[in-house]
C-alpha atoms as a PDB file:
ATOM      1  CA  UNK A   1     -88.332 102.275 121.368  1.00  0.00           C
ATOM      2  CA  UNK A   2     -90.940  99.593 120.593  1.00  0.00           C
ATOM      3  CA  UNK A   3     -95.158  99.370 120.687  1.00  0.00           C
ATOM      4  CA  UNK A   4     -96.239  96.204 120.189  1.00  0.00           C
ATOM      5  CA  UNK A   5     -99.523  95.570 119.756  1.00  0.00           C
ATOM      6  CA  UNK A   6    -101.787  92.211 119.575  1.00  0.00           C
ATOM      7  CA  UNK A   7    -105.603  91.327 119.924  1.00  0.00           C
ATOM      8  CA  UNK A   8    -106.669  91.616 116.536  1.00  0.00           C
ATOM      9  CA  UNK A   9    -108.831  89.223 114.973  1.00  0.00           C
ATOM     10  CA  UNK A  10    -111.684  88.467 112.709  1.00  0.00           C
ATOM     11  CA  UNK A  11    -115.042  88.491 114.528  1.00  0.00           C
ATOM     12  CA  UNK A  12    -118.786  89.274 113.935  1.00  0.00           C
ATOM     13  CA  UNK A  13    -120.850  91.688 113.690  1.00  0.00           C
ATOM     14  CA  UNK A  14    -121.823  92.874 117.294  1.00  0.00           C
ATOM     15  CA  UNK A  15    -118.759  90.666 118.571  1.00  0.00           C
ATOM     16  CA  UNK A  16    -115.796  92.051 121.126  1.00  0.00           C
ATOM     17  CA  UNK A  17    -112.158  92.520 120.711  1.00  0.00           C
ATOM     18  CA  UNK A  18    -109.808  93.889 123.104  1.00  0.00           C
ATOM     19  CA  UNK A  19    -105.914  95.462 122.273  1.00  0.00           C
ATOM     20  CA  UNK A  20    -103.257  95.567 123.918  1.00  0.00           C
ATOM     21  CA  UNK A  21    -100.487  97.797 123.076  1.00  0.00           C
ATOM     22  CA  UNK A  22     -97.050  97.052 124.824  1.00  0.00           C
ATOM     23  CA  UNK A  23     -94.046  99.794 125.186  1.00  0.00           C
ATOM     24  CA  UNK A  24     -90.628  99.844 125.544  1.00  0.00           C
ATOM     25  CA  UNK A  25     -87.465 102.200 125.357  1.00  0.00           C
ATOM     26  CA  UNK A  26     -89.086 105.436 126.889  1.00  0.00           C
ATOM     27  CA  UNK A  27     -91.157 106.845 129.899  1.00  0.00           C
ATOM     28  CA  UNK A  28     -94.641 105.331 129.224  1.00  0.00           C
ATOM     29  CA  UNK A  29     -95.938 106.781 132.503  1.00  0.00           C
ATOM     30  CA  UNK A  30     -95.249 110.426 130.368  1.00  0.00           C
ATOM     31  CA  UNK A  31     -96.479 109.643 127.424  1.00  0.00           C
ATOM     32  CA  UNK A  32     -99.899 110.301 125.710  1.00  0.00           C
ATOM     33  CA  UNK A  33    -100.902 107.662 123.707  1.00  0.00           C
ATOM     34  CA  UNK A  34    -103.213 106.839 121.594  1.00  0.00           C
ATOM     35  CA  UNK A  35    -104.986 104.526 119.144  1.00  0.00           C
ATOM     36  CA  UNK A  36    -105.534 104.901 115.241  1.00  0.00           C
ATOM     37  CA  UNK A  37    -107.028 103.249 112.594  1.00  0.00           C
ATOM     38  CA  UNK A  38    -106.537 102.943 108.576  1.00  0.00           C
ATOM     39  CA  UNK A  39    -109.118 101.038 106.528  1.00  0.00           C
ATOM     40  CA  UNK A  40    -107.970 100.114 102.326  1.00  0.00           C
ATOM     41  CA  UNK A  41    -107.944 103.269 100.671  1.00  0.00           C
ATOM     42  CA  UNK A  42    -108.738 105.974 103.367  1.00  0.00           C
ATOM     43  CA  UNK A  43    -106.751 107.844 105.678  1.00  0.00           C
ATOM     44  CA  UNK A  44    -105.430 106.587 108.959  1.00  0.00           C
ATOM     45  CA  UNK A  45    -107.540 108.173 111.928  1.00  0.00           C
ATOM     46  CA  UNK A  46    -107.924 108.792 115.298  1.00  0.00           C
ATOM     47  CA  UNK A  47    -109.323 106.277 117.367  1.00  0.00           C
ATOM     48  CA  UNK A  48    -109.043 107.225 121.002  1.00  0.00           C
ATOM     49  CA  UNK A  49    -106.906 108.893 123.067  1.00  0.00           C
ATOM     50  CA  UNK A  50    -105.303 108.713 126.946  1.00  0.00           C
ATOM     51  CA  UNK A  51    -103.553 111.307 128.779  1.00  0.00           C
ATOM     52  CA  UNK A  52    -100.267 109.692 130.794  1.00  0.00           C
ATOM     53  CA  UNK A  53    -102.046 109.262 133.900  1.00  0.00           C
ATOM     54  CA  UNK A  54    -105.384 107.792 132.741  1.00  0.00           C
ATOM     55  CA  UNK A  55    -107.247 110.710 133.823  1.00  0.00           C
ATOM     56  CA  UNK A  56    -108.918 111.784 130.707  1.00  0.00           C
ATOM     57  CA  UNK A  57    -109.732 110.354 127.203  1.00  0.00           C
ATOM     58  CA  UNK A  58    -111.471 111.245 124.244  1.00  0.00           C
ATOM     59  CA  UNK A  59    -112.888 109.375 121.020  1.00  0.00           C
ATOM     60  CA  UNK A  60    -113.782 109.676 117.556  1.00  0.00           C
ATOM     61  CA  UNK A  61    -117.680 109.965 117.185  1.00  0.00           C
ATOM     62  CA  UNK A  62    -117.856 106.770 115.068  1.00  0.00           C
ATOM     63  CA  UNK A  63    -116.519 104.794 118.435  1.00  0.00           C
ATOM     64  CA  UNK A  64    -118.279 106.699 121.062  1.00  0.00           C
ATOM     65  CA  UNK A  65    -120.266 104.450 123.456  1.00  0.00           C
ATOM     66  CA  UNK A  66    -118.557 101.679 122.055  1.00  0.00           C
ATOM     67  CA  UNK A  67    -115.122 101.488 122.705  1.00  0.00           C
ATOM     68  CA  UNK A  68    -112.896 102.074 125.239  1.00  0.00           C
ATOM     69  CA  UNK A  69    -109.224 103.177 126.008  1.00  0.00           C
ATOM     70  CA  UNK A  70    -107.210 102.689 129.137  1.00  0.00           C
ATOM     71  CA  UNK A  71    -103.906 102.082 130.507  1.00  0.00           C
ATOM     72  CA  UNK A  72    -101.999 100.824 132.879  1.00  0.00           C
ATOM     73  CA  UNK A  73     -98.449 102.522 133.545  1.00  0.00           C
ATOM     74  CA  UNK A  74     -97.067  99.475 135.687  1.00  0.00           C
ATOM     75  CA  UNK A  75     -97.543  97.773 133.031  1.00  0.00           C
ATOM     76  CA  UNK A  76     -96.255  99.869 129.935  1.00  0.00           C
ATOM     77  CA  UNK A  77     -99.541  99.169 128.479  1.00  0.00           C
ATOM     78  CA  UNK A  78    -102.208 100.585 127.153  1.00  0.00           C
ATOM     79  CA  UNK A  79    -106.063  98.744 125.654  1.00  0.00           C
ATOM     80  CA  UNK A  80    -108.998  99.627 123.490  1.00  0.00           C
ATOM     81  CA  UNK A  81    -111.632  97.013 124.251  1.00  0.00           C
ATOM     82  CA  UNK A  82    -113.885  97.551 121.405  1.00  0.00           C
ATOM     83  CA  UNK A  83    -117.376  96.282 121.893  1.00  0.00           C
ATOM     84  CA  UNK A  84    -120.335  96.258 119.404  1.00  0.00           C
ATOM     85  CA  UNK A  85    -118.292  95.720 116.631  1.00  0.00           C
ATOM     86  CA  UNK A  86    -119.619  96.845 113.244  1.00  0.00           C
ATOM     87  CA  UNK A  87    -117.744  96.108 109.351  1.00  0.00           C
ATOM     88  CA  UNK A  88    -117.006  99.668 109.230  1.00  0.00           C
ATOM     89  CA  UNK A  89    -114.550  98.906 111.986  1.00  0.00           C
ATOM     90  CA  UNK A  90    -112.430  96.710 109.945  1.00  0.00           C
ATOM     91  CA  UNK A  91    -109.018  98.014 109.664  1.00  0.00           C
ATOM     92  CA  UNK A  92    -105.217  97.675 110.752  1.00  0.00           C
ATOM     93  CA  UNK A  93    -105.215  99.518 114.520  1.00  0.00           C
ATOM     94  CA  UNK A  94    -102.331 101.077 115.293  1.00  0.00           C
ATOM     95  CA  UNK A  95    -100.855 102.206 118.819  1.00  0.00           C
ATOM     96  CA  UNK A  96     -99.233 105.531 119.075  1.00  0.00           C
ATOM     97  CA  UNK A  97     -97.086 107.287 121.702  1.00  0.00           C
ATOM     98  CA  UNK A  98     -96.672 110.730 121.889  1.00  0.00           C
ATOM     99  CA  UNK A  99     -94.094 112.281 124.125  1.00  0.00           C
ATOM    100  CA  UNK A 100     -94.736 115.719 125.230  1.00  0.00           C
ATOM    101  CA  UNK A 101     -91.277 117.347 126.440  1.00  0.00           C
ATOM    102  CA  UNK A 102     -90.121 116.700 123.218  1.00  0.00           C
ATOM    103  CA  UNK A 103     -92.634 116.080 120.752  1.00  0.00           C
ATOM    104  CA  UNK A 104     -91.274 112.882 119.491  1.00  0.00           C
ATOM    105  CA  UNK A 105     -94.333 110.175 118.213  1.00  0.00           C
ATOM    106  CA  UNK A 106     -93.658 107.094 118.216  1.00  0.00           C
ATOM    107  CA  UNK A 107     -96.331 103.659 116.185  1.00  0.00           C
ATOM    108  CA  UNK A 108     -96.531 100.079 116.534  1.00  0.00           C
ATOM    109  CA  UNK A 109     -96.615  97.878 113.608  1.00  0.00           C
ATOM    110  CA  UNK A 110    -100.450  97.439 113.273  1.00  0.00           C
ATOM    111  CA  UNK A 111    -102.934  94.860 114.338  1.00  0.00           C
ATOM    112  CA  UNK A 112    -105.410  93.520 111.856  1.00  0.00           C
ATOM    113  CA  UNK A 113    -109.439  93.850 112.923  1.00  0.00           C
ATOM    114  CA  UNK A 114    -111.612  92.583 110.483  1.00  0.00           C
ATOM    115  CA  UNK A 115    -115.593  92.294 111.104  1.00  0.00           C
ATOM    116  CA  UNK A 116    -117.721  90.242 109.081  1.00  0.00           C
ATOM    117  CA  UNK A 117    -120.056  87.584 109.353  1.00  0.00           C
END
Protein backbone atom coordinates (compact mmCIF):
# COMPACT_ATOMS: atom_id res chain seq x y z
CA UNK A 1 0.00 0.00 0.00
CA UNK A 2 1.31 3.47 -0.90
CA UNK A 3 -0.25 7.40 -0.84
CA UNK A 4 1.84 9.58 -2.35
CA UNK A 5 1.25 12.90 -2.20
CA UNK A 6 2.82 16.17 -4.00
CA UNK A 7 1.73 19.91 -4.58
CA UNK A 8 3.13 21.46 -1.69
CA UNK A 9 4.88 24.58 -1.82
CA UNK A 10 5.63 27.91 -0.34
CA UNK A 11 3.21 30.62 -1.53
CA UNK A 12 1.54 33.90 -0.33
CA UNK A 13 -0.81 35.01 1.50
CA UNK A 14 -4.17 34.77 -0.50
CA UNK A 15 -2.18 32.47 -3.07
CA UNK A 16 -3.50 28.76 -4.39
CA UNK A 17 -2.15 25.35 -4.02
CA UNK A 18 -3.61 22.24 -5.18
CA UNK A 19 -2.68 18.29 -3.80
CA UNK A 20 -2.69 15.49 -5.19
CA UNK A 21 -2.66 12.35 -3.33
CA UNK A 22 -1.83 9.11 -5.38
CA UNK A 23 -2.78 5.33 -4.15
CA UNK A 24 -1.68 2.11 -4.62
CA UNK A 25 -1.98 -1.57 -3.21
CA UNK A 26 -5.80 -1.50 -2.28
CA UNK A 27 -9.39 -0.69 -3.61
CA UNK A 28 -9.30 3.16 -3.80
CA UNK A 29 -12.77 3.19 -5.36
CA UNK A 30 -13.79 1.73 -1.47
CA UNK A 31 -11.97 3.72 0.41
CA UNK A 32 -12.76 6.97 2.38
CA UNK A 33 -10.12 9.20 2.36
CA UNK A 34 -9.19 12.02 3.64
CA UNK A 35 -6.81 14.94 4.23
CA UNK A 36 -4.97 16.09 7.54
CA UNK A 37 -2.83 18.56 8.66
CA UNK A 38 -0.03 19.02 11.57
CA UNK A 39 1.51 22.45 12.15
CA UNK A 40 5.11 22.56 14.77
CA UNK A 41 3.89 21.77 18.02
CA UNK A 42 0.08 21.03 17.66
CA UNK A 43 -1.83 18.10 16.90
CA UNK A 44 -2.38 16.67 13.47
CA UNK A 45 -6.08 17.46 12.29
CA UNK A 46 -8.67 16.93 10.07
CA UNK A 47 -8.69 18.66 6.99
CA UNK A 48 -11.41 17.35 4.73
CA UNK A 49 -12.96 14.41 4.02
CA UNK A 50 -14.51 12.22 0.78
CA UNK A 51 -16.73 9.36 0.86
CA UNK A 52 -15.50 6.50 -1.93
CA UNK A 53 -17.75 7.66 -4.50
CA UNK A 54 -17.34 11.46 -4.30
CA UNK A 55 -20.77 11.94 -3.20
CA UNK A 56 -20.32 13.72 0.01
CA UNK A 57 -17.56 15.67 1.90
CA UNK A 58 -17.11 17.54 4.87
CA UNK A 59 -14.44 20.13 6.31
CA UNK A 60 -12.94 21.54 9.25
CA UNK A 61 -14.46 25.09 9.97
CA UNK A 62 -11.03 26.78 9.64
CA UNK A 63 -11.12 25.56 5.70
CA UNK A 64 -14.71 25.99 4.96
CA UNK A 65 -15.34 28.11 1.82
CA UNK A 66 -11.89 27.78 1.07
CA UNK A 67 -10.79 24.57 0.22
CA UNK A 68 -11.83 21.82 -1.53
CA UNK A 69 -11.62 17.92 -1.69
CA UNK A 70 -12.34 15.61 -4.56
CA UNK A 71 -11.43 12.52 -6.22
CA UNK A 72 -11.21 10.73 -8.98
CA UNK A 73 -11.40 6.76 -8.67
CA UNK A 74 -9.99 6.12 -12.33
CA UNK A 75 -7.41 7.67 -11.29
CA UNK A 76 -6.53 6.38 -7.66
CA UNK A 77 -6.46 9.93 -6.74
CA UNK A 78 -7.72 12.15 -4.65
CA UNK A 79 -7.05 16.62 -4.38
CA UNK A 80 -7.54 19.44 -1.95
CA UNK A 81 -7.20 22.61 -4.00
CA UNK A 82 -6.77 25.06 -1.30
CA UNK A 83 -7.55 28.60 -2.25
CA UNK A 84 -7.21 31.82 -0.13
CA UNK A 85 -4.38 30.68 1.56
CA UNK A 86 -3.68 32.19 4.99
CA UNK A 87 -0.11 31.50 7.43
CA UNK A 88 -2.24 29.62 9.70
CA UNK A 89 -2.38 27.08 6.92
CA UNK A 90 1.21 26.30 7.00
CA UNK A 91 1.80 22.78 7.81
CA UNK A 92 2.89 19.19 6.50
CA UNK A 93 -0.64 17.80 4.72
CA UNK A 94 -1.06 14.46 4.90
CA UNK A 95 -3.37 12.02 2.76
CA UNK A 96 -5.21 9.33 4.53
CA UNK A 97 -7.16 6.23 3.44
CA UNK A 98 -9.52 4.62 5.41
CA UNK A 99 -10.92 1.28 4.47
CA UNK A 100 -14.24 0.46 5.80
CA UNK A 101 -14.74 -3.52 5.64
CA UNK A 102 -11.92 -3.71 7.67
CA UNK A 103 -11.01 -0.70 9.37
CA UNK A 104 -7.48 -0.59 8.27
CA UNK A 105 -6.02 3.40 7.78
CA UNK A 106 -3.60 3.85 5.81
CA UNK A 107 -1.04 7.89 5.42
CA UNK A 108 1.19 9.24 2.93
CA UNK A 109 4.44 10.66 3.84
CA UNK A 110 3.43 14.40 4.08
CA UNK A 111 3.63 17.36 1.80
CA UNK A 112 5.07 20.58 3.06
CA UNK A 113 2.62 23.95 2.70
CA UNK A 114 4.10 26.87 3.95
CA UNK A 115 2.37 30.49 3.55
CA UNK A 116 4.17 33.56 3.98
CA UNK A 117 4.95 36.56 2.27
Amino acid sequence: VQLVESGGGLVQPGGSLRLSCVASGFTFSSAVMSWYRQAPGKARELVAAITSTGGSTNYADSVKGRFTISRDNDKNTMYLQMNGLKPEDTAVYYCKGFRPTDARAYWGQGTQVTVSS
